[in-house]
Each structure stands twice: as C-alpha cells, then as structure tokens.
C-alpha atoms as a PDB file:
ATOM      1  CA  UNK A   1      99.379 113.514 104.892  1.00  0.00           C
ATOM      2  CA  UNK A   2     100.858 111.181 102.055  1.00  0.00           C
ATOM      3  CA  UNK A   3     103.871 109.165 104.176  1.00  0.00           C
ATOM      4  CA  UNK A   4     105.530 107.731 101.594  1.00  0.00           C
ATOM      5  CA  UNK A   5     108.552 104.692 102.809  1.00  0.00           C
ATOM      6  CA  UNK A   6     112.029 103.625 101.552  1.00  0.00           C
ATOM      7  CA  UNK A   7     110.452 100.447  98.865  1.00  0.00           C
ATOM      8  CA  UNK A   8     107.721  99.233  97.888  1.00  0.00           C
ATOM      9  CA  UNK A   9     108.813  96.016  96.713  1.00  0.00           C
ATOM     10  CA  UNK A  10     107.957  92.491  97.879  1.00  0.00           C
ATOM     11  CA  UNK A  11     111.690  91.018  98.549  1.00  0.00           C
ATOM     12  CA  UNK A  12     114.276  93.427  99.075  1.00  0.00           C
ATOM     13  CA  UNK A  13     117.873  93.931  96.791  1.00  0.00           C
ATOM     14  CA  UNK A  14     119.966  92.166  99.927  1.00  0.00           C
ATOM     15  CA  UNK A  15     119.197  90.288 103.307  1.00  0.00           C
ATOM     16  CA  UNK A  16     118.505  93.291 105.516  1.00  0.00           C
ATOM     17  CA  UNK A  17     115.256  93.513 108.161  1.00  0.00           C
ATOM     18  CA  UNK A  18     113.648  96.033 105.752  1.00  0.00           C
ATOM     19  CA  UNK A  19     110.961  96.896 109.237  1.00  0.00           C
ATOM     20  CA  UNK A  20     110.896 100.394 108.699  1.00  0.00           C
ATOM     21  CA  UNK A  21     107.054 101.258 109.850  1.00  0.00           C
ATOM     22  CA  UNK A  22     105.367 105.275 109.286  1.00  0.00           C
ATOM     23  CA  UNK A  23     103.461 105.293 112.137  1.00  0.00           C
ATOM     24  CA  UNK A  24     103.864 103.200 115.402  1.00  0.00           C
ATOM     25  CA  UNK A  25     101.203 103.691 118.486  1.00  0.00           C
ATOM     26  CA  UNK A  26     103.181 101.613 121.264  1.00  0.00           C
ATOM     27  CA  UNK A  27     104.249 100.769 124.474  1.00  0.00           C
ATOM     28  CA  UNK A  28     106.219  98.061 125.050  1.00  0.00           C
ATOM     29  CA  UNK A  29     106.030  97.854 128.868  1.00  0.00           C
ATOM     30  CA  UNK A  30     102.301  98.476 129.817  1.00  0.00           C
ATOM     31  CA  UNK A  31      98.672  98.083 128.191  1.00  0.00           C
ATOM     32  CA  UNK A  32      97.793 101.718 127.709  1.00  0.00           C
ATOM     33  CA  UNK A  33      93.968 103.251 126.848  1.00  0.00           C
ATOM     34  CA  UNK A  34      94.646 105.958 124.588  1.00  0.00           C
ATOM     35  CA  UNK A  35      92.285 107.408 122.333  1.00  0.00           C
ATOM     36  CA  UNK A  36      94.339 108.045 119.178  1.00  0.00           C
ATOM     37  CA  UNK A  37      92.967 108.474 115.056  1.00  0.00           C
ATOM     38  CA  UNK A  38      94.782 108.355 112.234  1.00  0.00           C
ATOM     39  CA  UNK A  39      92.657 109.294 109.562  1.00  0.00           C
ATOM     40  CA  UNK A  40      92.541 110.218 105.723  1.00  0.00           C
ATOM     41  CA  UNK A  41      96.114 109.467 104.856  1.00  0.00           C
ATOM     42  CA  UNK A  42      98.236 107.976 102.284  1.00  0.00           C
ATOM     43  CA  UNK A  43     100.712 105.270 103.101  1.00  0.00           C
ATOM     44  CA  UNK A  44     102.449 103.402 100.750  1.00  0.00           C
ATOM     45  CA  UNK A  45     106.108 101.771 100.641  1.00  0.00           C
ATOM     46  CA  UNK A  46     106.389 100.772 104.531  1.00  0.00           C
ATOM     47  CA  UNK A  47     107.681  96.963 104.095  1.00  0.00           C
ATOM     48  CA  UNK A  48     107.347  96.779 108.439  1.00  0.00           C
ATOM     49  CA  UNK A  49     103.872  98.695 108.543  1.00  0.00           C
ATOM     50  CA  UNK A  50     101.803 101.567 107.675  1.00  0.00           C
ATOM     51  CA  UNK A  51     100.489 101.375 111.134  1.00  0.00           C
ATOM     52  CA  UNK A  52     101.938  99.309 114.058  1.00  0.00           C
ATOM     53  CA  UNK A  53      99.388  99.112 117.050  1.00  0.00           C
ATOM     54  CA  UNK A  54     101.257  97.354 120.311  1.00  0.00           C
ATOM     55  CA  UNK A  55      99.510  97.671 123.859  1.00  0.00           C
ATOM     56  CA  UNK A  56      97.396 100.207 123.095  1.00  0.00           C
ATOM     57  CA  UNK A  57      93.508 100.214 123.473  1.00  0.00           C
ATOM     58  CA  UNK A  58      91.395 102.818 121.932  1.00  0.00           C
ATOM     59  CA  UNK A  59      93.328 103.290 118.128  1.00  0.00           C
ATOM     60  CA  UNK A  60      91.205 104.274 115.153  1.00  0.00           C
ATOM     61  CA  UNK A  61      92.372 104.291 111.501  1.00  0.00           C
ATOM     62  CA  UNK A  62      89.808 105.509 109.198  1.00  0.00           C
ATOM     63  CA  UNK A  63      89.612 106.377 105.733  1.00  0.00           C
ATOM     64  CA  UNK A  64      93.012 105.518 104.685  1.00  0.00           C
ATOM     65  CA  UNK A  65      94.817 104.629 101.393  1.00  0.00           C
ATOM     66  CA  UNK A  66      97.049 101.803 102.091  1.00  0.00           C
ATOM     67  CA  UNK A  67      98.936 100.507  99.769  1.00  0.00           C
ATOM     68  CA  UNK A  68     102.381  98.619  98.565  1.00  0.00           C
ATOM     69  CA  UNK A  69     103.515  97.645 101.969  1.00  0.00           C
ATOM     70  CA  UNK A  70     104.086  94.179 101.129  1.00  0.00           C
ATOM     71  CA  UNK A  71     107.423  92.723 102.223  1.00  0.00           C
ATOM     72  CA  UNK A  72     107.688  89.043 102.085  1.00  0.00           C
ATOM     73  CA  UNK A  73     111.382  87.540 101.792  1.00  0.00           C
ATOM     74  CA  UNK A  74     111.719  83.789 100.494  1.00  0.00           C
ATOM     75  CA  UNK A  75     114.943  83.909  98.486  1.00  0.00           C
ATOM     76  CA  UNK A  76     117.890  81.368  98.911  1.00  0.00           C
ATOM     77  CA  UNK A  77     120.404  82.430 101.493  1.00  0.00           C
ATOM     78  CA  UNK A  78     118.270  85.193 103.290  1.00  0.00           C
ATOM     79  CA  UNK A  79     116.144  85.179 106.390  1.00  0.00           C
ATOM     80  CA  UNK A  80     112.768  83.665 105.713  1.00  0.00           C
ATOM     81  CA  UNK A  81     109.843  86.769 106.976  1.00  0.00           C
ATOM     82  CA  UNK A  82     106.731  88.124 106.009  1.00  0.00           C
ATOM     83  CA  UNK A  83     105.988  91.879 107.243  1.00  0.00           C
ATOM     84  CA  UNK A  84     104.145  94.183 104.882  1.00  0.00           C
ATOM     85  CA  UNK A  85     101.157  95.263 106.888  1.00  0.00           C
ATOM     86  CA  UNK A  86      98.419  97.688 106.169  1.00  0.00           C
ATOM     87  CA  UNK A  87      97.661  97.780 109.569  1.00  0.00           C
ATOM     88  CA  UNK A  88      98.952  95.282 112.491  1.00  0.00           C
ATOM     89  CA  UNK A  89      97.886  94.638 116.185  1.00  0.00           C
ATOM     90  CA  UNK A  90      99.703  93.127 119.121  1.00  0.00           C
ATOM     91  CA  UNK A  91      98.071  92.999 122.586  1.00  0.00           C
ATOM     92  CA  UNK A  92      96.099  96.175 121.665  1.00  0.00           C
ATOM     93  CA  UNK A  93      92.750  97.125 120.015  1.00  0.00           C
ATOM     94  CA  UNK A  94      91.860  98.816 117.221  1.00  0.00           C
ATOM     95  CA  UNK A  95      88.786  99.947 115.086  1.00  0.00           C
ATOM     96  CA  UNK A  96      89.952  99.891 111.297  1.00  0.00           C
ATOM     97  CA  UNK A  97      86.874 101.349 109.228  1.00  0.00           C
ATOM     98  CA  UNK A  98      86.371 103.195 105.458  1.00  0.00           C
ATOM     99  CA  UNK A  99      89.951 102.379 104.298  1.00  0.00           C
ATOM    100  CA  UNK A 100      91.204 101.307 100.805  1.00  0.00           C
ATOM    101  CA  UNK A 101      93.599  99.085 100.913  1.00  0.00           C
ATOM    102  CA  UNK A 102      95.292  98.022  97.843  1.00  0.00           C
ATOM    103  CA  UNK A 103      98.865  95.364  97.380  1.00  0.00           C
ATOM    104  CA  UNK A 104      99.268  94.997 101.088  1.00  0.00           C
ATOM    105  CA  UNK A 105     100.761  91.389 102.326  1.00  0.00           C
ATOM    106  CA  UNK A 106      98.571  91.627 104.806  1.00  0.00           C
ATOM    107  CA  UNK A 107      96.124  94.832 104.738  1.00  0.00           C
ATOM    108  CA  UNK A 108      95.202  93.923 108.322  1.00  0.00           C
ATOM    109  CA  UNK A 109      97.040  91.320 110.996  1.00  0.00           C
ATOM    110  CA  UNK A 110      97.373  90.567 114.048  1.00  0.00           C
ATOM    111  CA  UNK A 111      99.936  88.303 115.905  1.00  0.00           C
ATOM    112  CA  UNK A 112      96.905  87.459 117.777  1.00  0.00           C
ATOM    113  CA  UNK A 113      98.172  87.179 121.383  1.00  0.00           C
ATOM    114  CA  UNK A 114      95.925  87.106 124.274  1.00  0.00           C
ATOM    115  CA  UNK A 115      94.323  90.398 124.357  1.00  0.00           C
ATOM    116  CA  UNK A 116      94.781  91.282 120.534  1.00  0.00           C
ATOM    117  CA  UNK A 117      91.609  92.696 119.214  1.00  0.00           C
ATOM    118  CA  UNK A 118      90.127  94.360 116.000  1.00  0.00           C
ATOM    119  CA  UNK A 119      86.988  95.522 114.185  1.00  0.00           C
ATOM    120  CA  UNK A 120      87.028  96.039 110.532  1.00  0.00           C
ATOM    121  CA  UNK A 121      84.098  97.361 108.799  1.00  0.00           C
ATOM    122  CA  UNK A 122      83.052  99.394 105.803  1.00  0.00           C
ATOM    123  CA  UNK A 123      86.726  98.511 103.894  1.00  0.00           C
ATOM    124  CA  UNK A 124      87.700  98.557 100.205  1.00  0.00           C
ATOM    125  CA  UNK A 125      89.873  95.516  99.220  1.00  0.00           C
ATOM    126  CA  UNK A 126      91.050  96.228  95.985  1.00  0.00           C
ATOM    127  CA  UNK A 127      92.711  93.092  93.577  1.00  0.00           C
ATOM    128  CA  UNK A 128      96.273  93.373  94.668  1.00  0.00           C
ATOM    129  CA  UNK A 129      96.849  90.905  97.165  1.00  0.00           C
ATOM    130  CA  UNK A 130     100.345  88.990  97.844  1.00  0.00           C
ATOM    131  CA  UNK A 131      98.515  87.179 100.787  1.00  0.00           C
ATOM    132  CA  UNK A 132      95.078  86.928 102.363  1.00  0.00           C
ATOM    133  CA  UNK A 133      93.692  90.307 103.325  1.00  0.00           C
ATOM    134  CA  UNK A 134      92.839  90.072 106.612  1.00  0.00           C
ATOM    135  CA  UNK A 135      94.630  88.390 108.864  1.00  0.00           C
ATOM    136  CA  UNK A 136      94.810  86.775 112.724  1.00  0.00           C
ATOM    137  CA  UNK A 137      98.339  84.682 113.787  1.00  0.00           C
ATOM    138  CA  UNK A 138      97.267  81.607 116.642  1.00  0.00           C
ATOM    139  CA  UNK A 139     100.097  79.853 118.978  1.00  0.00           C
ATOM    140  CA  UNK A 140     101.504  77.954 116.087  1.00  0.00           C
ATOM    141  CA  UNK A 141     103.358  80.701 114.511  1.00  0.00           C
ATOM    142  CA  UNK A 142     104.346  82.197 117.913  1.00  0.00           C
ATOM    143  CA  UNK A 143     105.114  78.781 118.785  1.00  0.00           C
ATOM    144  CA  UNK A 144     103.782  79.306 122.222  1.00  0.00           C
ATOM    145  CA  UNK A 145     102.287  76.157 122.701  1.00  0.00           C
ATOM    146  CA  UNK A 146      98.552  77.460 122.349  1.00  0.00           C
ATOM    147  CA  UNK A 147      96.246  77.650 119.537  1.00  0.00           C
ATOM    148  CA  UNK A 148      95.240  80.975 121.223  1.00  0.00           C
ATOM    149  CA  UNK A 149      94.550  83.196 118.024  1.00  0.00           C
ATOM    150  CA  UNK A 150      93.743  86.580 119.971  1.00  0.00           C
ATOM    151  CA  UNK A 151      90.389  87.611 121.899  1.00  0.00           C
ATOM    152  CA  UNK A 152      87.793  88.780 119.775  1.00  0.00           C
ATOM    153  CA  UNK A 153      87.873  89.890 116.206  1.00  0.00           C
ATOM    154  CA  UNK A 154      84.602  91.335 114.324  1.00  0.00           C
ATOM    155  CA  UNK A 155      84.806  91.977 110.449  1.00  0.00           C
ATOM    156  CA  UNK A 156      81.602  93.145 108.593  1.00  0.00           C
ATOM    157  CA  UNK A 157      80.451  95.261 106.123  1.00  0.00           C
ATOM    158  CA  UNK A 158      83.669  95.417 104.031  1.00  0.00           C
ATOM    159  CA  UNK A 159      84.230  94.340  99.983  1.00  0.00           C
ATOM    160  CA  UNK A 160      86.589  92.434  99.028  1.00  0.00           C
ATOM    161  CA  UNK A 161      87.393  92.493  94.792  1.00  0.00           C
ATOM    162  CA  UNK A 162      89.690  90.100  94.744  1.00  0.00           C
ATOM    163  CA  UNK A 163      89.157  86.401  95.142  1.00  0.00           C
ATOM    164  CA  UNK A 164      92.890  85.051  94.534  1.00  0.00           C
ATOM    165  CA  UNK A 165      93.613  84.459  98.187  1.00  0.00           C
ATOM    166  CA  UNK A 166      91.701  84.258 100.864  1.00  0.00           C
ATOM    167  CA  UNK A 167      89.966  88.083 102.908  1.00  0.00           C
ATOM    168  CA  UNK A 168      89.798  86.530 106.424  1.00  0.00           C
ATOM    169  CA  UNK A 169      91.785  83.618 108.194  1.00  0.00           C
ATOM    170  CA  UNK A 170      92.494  83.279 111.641  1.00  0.00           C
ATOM    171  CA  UNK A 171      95.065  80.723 112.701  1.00  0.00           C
ATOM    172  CA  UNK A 172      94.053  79.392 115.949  1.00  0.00           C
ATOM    173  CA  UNK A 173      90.862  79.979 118.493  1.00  0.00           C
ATOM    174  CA  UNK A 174      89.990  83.465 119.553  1.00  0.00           C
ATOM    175  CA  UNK A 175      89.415  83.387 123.465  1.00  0.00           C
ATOM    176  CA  UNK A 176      86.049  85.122 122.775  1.00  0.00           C
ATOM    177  CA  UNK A 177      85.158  84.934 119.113  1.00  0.00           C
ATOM    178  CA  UNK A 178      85.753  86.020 115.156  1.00  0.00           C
ATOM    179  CA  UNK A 179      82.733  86.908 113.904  1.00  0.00           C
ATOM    180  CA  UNK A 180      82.759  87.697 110.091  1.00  0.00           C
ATOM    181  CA  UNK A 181      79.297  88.575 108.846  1.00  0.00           C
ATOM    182  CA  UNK A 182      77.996  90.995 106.385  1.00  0.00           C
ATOM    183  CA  UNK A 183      80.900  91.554 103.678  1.00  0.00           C
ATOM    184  CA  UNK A 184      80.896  91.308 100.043  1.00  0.00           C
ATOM    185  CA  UNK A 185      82.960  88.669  98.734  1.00  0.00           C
ATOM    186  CA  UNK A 186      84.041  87.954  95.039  1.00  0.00           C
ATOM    187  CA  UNK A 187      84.995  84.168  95.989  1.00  0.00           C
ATOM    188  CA  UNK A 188      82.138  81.911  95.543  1.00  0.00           C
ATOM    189  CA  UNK A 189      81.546  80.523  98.823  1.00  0.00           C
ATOM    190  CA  UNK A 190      81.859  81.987 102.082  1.00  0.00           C
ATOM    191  CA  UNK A 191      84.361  79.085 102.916  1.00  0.00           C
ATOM    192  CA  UNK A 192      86.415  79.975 100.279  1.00  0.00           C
ATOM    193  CA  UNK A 193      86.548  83.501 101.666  1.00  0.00           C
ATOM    194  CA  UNK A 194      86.743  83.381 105.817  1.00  0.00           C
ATOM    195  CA  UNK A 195      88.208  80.206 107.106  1.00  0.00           C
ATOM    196  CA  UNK A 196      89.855  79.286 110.633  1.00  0.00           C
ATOM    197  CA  UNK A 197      92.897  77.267 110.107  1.00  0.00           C
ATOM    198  CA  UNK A 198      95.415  74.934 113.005  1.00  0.00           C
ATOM    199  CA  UNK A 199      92.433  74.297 115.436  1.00  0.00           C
ATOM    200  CA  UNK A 200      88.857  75.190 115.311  1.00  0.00           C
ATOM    201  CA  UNK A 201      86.100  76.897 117.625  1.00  0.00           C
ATOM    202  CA  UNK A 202      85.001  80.600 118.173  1.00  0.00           C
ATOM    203  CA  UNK A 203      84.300  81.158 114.778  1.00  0.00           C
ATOM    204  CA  UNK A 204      81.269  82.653 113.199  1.00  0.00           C
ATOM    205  CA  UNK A 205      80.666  83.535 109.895  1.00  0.00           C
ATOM    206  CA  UNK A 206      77.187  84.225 108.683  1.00  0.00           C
ATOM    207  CA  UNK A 207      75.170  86.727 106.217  1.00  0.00           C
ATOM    208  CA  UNK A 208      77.708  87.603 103.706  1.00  0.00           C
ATOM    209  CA  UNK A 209      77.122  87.629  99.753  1.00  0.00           C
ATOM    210  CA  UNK A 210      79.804  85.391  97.892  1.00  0.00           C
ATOM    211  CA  UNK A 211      79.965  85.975  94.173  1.00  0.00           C
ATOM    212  CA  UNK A 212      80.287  89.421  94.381  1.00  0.00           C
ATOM    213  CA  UNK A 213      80.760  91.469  90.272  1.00  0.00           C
ATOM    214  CA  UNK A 214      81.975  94.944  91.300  1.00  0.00           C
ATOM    215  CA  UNK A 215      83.861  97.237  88.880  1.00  0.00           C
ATOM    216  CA  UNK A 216      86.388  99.577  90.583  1.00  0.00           C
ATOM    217  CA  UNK A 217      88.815 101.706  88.666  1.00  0.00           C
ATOM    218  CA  UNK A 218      90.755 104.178  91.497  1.00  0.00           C
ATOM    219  CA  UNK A 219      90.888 107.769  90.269  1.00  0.00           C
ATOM    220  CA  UNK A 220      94.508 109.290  89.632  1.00  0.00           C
ATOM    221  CA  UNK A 221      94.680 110.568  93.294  1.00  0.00           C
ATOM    222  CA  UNK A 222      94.289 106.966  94.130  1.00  0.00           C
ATOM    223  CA  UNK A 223      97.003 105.991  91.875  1.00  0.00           C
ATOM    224  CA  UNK A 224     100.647 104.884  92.815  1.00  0.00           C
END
C-alpha cells in the first residue's frame, strides 16, 4: 500500500495538533501480545506517525519506505511540539528491520516508559534528517521524576548516510540496557553517532564502523 497523509511539511500553516497518524496498533487500557506486521509499504506525509505502537507486544514493521513525517512546531505564538515519527513506541515492543527511512523527525522513538522496547536492525538512513534518527525519551521529558529511558533497546546492523545529527540517543537509563553495536555510521566517531544524554548507565555501544563513504541515489519508485 502507499498511505499517503494530509502534509508533509515540518511546521504547519496555523497552530493546530497536526497528529494525524496512518496506522495505529493500540490499546490504551491493557498491555496486549499481538502478533501484527506491517510490511512493504509507503508512508509519507503523517506529521503524528507512520506507525504508532502503544501497549502492544509482538509488532513488526519491515521493509518500509518512510518518509516526510516530520512535524516539529517552534514558531512564535503556537504550541511548542515535536511529532513526526517514522515509527514510535509507548509501553509496547516492536521489531523495526529492512526499512528506508528518509526526512523523518524522528525515523524511530520511543517515549521510553517503563516497558518500552525496540530492535532495529538492517535499516537504511538516508541524508534527510530534521532530528537524530533514532530515538529513546527518559523521565526528563515526561517529567516523571525518573531518568527511566525505557527497558531495553538493541540497534545493529543498520547505515546511517547522514552525519548532521546524531542516529541514536537515548535520554535517560534503560532499566535493562541500549545496546548499539554493529551499524555503519558516516560520523567519525562512534560518540559522535550513539550517545546517552540526562543521566548515564545501561549503555553499550561497541563494533560499529564510523567514517562510513556510501553513495545512495533512491530509484524513481523511491522518490517523493
């Protein structure tokens, strides 16, 4: 399917929420186990989400274009928020692999409460970034009073072609671990690349290549 949304813009013409999502695998009430894929689409122009994960264990999203969903409002007199998600997680768990993912805000987050996981592996990150590329929220920006950032995060074997902001942060301490190992990165040190952020511990990052020269030029089909 090619699902495309209402704007693919990165501040909207007025003030509105602008959260429209295309697909949303959630239960707001109880943690659910269901085995659900979402596989070789297009989704592009979503400034909420492409895909909204909440309370749901057992979500796949594989081989995916994702692009343009990349809302971020900081203009005088409007509501400051930042939405525009390739993919987003809250209390639920997902396995994101073999996606492109192209002028996201965020081409995966999570607002990394207790019980939010996610693997991403085998990923294209093309050079279109408005923030970092992957992405985990910790207590301060729930302002919960923790600096729990989630449960357990594992990103390898993805390549990242831009090196303008950062491809991993996590904003807190995972309750188990992040564990970033194994990617191709265009920044020149692995620092640079994967950091942890507001409080430190449960973070791992080993066995990636920095430096990374890869040409990519998407086909039409790939083309917005």
């Amino acid at each position: 399917l090619r699902l495309r949304g209402p704007d693919t813009n990165i501040a909207p013409a007025d003030c509105g929420g602008h959260d429209t999502r295309a697909i949303g695998v959630e239960d707001y009430n109880t943690l659910r186990n269901w085995v659900v894929r979402i596989d070789n689409n297009e989704l592009w122009g979503w400034p909420g989400a492409a895909v909204a994960d909440r309370n749901v264990r057992g979500l796949r999203v594989d081989h995916n274009h994702i692009h343009h969903n990349r809302r971020q409002v900081r203009k005088t007199g409007c509501k400051s928020y930042g939405l525009g998600y390739g993919v987003v997680v809250s209390l639920g768990q997902a396995l994101i692999d073999g996606n492109i993912f192209d002028h996201n805000r965020h081409d995966i987050a999570s607002d990394g409460s207790p019980g939010s996981e996610y693997e991403a592996r085998y990923n294209l990150v093309l050079n279109g970034p408005v923030q970092h590329s992957f992405d985990v929220h910790g207590g301060a920006d729930r302002k919960d009073g923790t600096d729990i950032a989630g449960t357990l995060f594992r990103v390898h074997h993805n390549t990242f072609l831009q090196d303008s902001k950062p491809a991993f942060r996590i904003r807190g301490i995972p309750q188990t671990g992040a564990y970033v190992w194994q990617n191709e990165f265009r920044h020149t040190s692995e620092s640079d690349a994967a950091n942890q952020v507001n409080a430190g511990g449960n973070f791992f990052l080993f066995d990636n290549r920095t430096s990374v020269r890869l040409a990519f030029r998407p086909s039409t089909a790939l083309r917005c």
